[in-house]
Structures are given as C-alpha cells and as structure tokens.
Protein backbone atom coordinates (compact mmCIF):
# COMPACT_ATOMS: atom_id res chain seq x y z
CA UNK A 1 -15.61 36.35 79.31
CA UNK A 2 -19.38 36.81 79.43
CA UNK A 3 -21.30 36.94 75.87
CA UNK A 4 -24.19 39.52 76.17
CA UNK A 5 -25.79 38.00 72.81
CA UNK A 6 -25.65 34.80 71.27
CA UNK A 7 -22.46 33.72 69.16
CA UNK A 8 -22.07 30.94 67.09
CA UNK A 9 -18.84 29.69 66.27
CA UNK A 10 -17.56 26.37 63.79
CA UNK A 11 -14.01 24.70 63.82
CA UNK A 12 -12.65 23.00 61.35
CA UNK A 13 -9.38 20.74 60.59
CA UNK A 14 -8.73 17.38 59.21
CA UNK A 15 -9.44 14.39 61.56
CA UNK A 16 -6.39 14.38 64.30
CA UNK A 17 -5.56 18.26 64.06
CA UNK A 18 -6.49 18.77 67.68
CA UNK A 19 -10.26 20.07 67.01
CA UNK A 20 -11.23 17.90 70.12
CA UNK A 21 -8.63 19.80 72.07
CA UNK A 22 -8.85 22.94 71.12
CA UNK A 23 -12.52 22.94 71.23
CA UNK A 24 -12.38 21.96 75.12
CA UNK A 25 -10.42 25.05 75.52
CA UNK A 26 -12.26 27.34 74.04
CA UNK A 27 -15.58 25.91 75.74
CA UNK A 28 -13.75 26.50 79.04
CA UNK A 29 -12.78 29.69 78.54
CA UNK A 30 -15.59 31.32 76.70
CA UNK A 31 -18.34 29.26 78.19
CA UNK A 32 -19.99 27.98 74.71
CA UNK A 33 -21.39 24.95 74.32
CA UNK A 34 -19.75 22.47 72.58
CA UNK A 35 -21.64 20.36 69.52
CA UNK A 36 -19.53 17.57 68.40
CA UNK A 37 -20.83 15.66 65.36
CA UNK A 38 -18.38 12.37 65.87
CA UNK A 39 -20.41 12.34 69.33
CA UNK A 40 -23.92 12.67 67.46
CA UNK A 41 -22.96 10.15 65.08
CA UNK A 42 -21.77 7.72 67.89
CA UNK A 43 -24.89 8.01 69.23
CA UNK A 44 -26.86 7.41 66.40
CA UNK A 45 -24.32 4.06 65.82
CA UNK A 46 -24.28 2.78 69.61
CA UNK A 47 -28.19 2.94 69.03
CA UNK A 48 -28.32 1.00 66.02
CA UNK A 49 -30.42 2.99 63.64
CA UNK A 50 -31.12 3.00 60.61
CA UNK A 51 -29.07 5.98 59.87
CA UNK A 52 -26.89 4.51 62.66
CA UNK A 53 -25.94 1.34 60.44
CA UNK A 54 -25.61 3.53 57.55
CA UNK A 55 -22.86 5.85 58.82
CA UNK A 56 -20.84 2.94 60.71
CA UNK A 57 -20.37 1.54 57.11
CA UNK A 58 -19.39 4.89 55.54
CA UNK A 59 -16.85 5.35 58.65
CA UNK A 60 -15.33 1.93 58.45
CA UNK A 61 -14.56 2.70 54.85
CA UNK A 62 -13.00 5.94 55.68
CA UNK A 63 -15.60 8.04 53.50
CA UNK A 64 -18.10 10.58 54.87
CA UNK A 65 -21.23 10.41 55.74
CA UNK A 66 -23.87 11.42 53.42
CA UNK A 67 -24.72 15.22 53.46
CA UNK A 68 -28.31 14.74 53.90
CA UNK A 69 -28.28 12.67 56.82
CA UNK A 70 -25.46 14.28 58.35
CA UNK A 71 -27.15 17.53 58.00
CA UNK A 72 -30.66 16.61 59.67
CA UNK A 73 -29.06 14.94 62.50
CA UNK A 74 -26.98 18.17 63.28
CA UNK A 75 -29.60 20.32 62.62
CA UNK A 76 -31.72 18.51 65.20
CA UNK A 77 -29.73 19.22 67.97
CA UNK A 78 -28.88 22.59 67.21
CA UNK A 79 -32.89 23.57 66.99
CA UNK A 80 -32.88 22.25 70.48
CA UNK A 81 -30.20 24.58 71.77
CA UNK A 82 -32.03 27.63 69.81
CA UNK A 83 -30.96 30.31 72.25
CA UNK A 84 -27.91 29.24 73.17
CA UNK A 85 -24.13 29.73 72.23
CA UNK A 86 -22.47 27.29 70.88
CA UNK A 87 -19.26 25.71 69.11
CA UNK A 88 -20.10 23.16 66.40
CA UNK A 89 -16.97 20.53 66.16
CA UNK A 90 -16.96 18.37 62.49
CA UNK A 91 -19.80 19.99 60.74
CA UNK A 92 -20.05 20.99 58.07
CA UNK A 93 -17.84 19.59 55.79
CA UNK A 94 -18.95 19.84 52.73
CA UNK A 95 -20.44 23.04 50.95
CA UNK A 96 -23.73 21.46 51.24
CA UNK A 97 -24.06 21.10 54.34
CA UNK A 98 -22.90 24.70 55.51
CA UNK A 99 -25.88 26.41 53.00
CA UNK A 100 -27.97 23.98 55.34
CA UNK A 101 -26.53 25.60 58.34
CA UNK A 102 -26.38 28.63 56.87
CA UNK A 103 -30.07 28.69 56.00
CA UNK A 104 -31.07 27.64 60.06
CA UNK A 105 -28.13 29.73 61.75
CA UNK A 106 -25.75 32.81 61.34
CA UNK A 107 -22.09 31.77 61.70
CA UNK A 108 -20.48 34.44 63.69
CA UNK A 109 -16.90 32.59 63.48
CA UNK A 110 -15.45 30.13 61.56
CA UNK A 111 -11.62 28.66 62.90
CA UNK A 112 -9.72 26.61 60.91
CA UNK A 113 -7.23 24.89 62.23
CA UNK A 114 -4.44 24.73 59.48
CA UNK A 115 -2.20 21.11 60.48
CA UNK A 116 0.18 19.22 57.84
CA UNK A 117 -1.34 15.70 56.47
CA UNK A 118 2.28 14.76 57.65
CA UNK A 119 1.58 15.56 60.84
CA UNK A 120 -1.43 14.39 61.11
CA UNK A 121 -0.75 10.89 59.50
CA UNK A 122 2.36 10.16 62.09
CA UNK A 123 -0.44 11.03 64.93
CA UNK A 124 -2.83 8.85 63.90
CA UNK A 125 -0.80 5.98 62.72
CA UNK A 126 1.37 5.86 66.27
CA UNK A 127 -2.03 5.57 68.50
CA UNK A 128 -2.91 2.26 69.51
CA UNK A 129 -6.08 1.61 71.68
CA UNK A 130 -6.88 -1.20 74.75
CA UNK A 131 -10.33 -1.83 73.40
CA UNK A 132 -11.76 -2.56 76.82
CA UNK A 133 -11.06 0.74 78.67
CA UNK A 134 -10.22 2.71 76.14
CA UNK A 135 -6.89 3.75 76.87
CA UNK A 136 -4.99 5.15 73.72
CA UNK A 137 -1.09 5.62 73.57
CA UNK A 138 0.88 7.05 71.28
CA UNK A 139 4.33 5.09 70.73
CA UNK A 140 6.09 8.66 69.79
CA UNK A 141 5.14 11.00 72.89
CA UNK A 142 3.15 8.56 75.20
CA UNK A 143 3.97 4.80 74.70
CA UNK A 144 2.89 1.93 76.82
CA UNK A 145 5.65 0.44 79.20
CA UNK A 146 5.34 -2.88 77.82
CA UNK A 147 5.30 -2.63 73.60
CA UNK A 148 1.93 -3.74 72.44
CA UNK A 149 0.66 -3.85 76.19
CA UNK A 150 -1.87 -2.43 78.42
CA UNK A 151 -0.19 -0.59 81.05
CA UNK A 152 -2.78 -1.59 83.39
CA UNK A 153 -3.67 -5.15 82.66
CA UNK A 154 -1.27 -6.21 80.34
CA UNK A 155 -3.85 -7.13 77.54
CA UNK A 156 -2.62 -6.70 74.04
CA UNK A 157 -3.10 -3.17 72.41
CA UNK A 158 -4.92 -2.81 69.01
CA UNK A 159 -4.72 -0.07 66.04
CA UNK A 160 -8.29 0.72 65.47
CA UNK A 161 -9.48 0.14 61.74
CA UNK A 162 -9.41 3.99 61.53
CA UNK A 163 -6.20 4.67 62.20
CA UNK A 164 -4.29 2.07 59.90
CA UNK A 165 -2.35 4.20 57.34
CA UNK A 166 -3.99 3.29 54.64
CA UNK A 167 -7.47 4.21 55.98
CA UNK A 168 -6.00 7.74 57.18
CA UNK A 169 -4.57 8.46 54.07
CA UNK A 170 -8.21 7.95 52.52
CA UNK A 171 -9.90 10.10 55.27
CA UNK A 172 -7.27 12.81 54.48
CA UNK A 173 -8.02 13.00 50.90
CA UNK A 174 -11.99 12.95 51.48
CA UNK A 175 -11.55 15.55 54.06
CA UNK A 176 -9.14 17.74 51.22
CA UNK A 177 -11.77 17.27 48.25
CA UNK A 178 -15.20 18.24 49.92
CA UNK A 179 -13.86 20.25 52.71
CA UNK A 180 -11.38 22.78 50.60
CA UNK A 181 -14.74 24.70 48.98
CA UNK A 182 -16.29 25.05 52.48
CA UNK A 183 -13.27 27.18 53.52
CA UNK A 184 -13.63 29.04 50.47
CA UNK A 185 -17.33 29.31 51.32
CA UNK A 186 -16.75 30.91 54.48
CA UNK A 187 -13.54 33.20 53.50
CA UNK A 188 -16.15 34.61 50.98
CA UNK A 189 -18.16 35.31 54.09
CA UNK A 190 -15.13 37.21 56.34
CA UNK A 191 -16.04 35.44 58.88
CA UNK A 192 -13.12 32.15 58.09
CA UNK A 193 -9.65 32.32 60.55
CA UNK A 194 -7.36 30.10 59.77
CA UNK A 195 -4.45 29.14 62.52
CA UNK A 196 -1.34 26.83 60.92
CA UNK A 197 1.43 25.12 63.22
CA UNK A 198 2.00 21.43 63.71
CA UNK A 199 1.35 21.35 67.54
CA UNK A 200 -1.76 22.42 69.41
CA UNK A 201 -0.27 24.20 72.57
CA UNK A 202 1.26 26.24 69.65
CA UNK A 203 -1.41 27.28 68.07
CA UNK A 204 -3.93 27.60 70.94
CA UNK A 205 -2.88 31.03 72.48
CA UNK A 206 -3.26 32.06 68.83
CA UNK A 207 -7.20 31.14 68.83
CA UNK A 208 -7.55 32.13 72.16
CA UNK A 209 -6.42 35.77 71.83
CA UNK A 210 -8.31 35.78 68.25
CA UNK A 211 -11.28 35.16 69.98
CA UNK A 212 -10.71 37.76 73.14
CA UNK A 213 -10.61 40.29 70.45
CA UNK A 214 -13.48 38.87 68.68
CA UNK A 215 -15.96 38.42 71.51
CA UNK A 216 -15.06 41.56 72.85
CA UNK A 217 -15.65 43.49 69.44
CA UNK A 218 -18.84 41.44 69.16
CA UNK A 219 -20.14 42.50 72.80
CA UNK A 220 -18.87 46.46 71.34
CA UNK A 221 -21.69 46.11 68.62
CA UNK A 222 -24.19 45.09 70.58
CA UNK A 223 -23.89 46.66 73.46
C-alpha cells in the first residue's frame, strides 16, 4: 500500500514482546521506515561516547536510560528523516519523552503490543547466545543440538547479562512503572491500539488488517 502523505506510527511492548518482529512486518508491507532506538543506542555504545558509556551502565543494570539523553538522540535522527514515514521501535517510554516527540512530530498511530510478563520472562530466560557469531537459541522452541553448544563450532553458549531472570524481572517492572502513563498518554489522544495474545504470528494479522484500514482511511482524508 502506497501512503500519499506522510504517517508516523510508534510501537510499543515490553522488551521480548515481538516489537522487533512485528515491526519488520509492518515495514515490509507498508513501506515505512523503521527507527529502532536499541539500534541508536548500540551505536552510540559500540562508539564509546560519552552518552555511549552512560547508557551501557544504565542497560547492564536493567534500568532505562535517562529521558533527556534518550530523547535528543532520537530526536536527532528523526529531524534527519523530516519528510519521511516512519515507524519508531522503543521510544518513547516514558511520558516525558513522548511530550518531546509530541512537541517535534504528530503521532498518527500508536500500537501496543499487549504480551504477558509470563510470557515474556520464559522467552527471555530460555535464549542463550554464542557470543562470537551471534547465534541465539531458545531451549523451548529452537534449542542447540548439543546442550550448552554452538551448533556450528561447538563453543560453549552463554545467557547474556540481560536475559538472566533476575535482570528481566527488573526490566519488566521499569518498563510497567514509566511506560503504563505513556499508554494512557496516547489513549487520551485516540490515536493508542492495543493488540493482546501471547504469540506474534497471532497477533500480527491483527495489526496488519488494523493498519489496512487505517492507512486507507488516512489516504480517504487526504486525498
């Protein structure tokens, strides 16, 4: 589907509810562009900054990165992409940083995706990483052949310091306390959709025909 104006969409969703996923998707099939803040803030890290340092320490203590910073380094990028469409993936997340957004862009959507802590704490805490290629497995729906092996070179398998239980339990929480009043901020907008289901091939079909319907009534008014 072709967009004959700009439209700017944000999803939202604890870490591990399948906002990397879904956001592919809809990319693909409506042809935004896709603005991911974990790959900003890798960025930012991997080059050492100032701010780079900062947020690696917030991150390996399972908090969130400080609104300020967080909001000029988004920002940034966004300003660059001015007249484009676009779908922004883990910003903002707390009520201060969407009245920053707010204040630079209009929000034309806002999808929530709605996934049990549960759920996502069994994801998380099954995935286990070869640091050297990056492989992940999952020892409930994609284990390695060998337990605690590389399928490839038989090198040991790790659980990344973010995905210990303890440390998802505490990203869970942060995410529940700052990120509850952004959805409120947005349902007092209309413009907040929230899909719920525990598996994202569920609930995709869901978004996508929300947004058929959306686009289409959006290309209606401004036709």
């Amino acid at each position: 589907m072709v967009l004959q104006k700009i439209f700017r969409a944000v999803i939202m969703g604890p870490p591990g509810s399948g906002k990397g996923t879904v956001s592919a998707r809809i990319t693909k099939t409506f042809g935004l562009n896709h603005i991911s803040s974990g790959d900003i803030l890798r960025a930012s890290i991997n080059a050492k900054t100032e701010f780079g340092l900062l947020m690696k320490a917030c991150i390996d203590q399972g908090q969130l990165v400080p609104d300020d910073v967080m909001s000029r380094l988004i920002l940034s990028d966004l300003r660059a992409m001015d007249h484009s469409s676009w779908l922004l993936d883990g910003f903002p997340r707390t009520v201060s940083q969407a009245e920053a957004l707010d204040g630079a862009f209009t929000v034309d959507s806002v999808i929530n995706l709605d996934v049990p802590f549960q759920t996502i704490k069994q994801r998380l805490t099954s995935r286990w990483t070869h640091l050297p290629s990056g492989r992940v497995y999952n020892i409930d729906f994609n284990p390695p052949k060998v337990p605690g092996l590389d399928d490839v070179t038989g090198e040991p398998l790790v659980q990344r310091d973010d995905d210990t239980p303890d440390t998802v339990t505490r990203r869970l929480k942060s995410y529940e306390t700052q990120t509850e009043p952004v959805l409120e901020f947005y349902r007092s907008k209309g413009v907040l959709e929230t899909f719920s289901g525990t598996e994202t091939n569920k609930i995709w079909p869901h978004v996508e025909s929300f947004l058929h319907k959306r686009f289409s009534s959006f290309n209606q008014r401004v036709a």
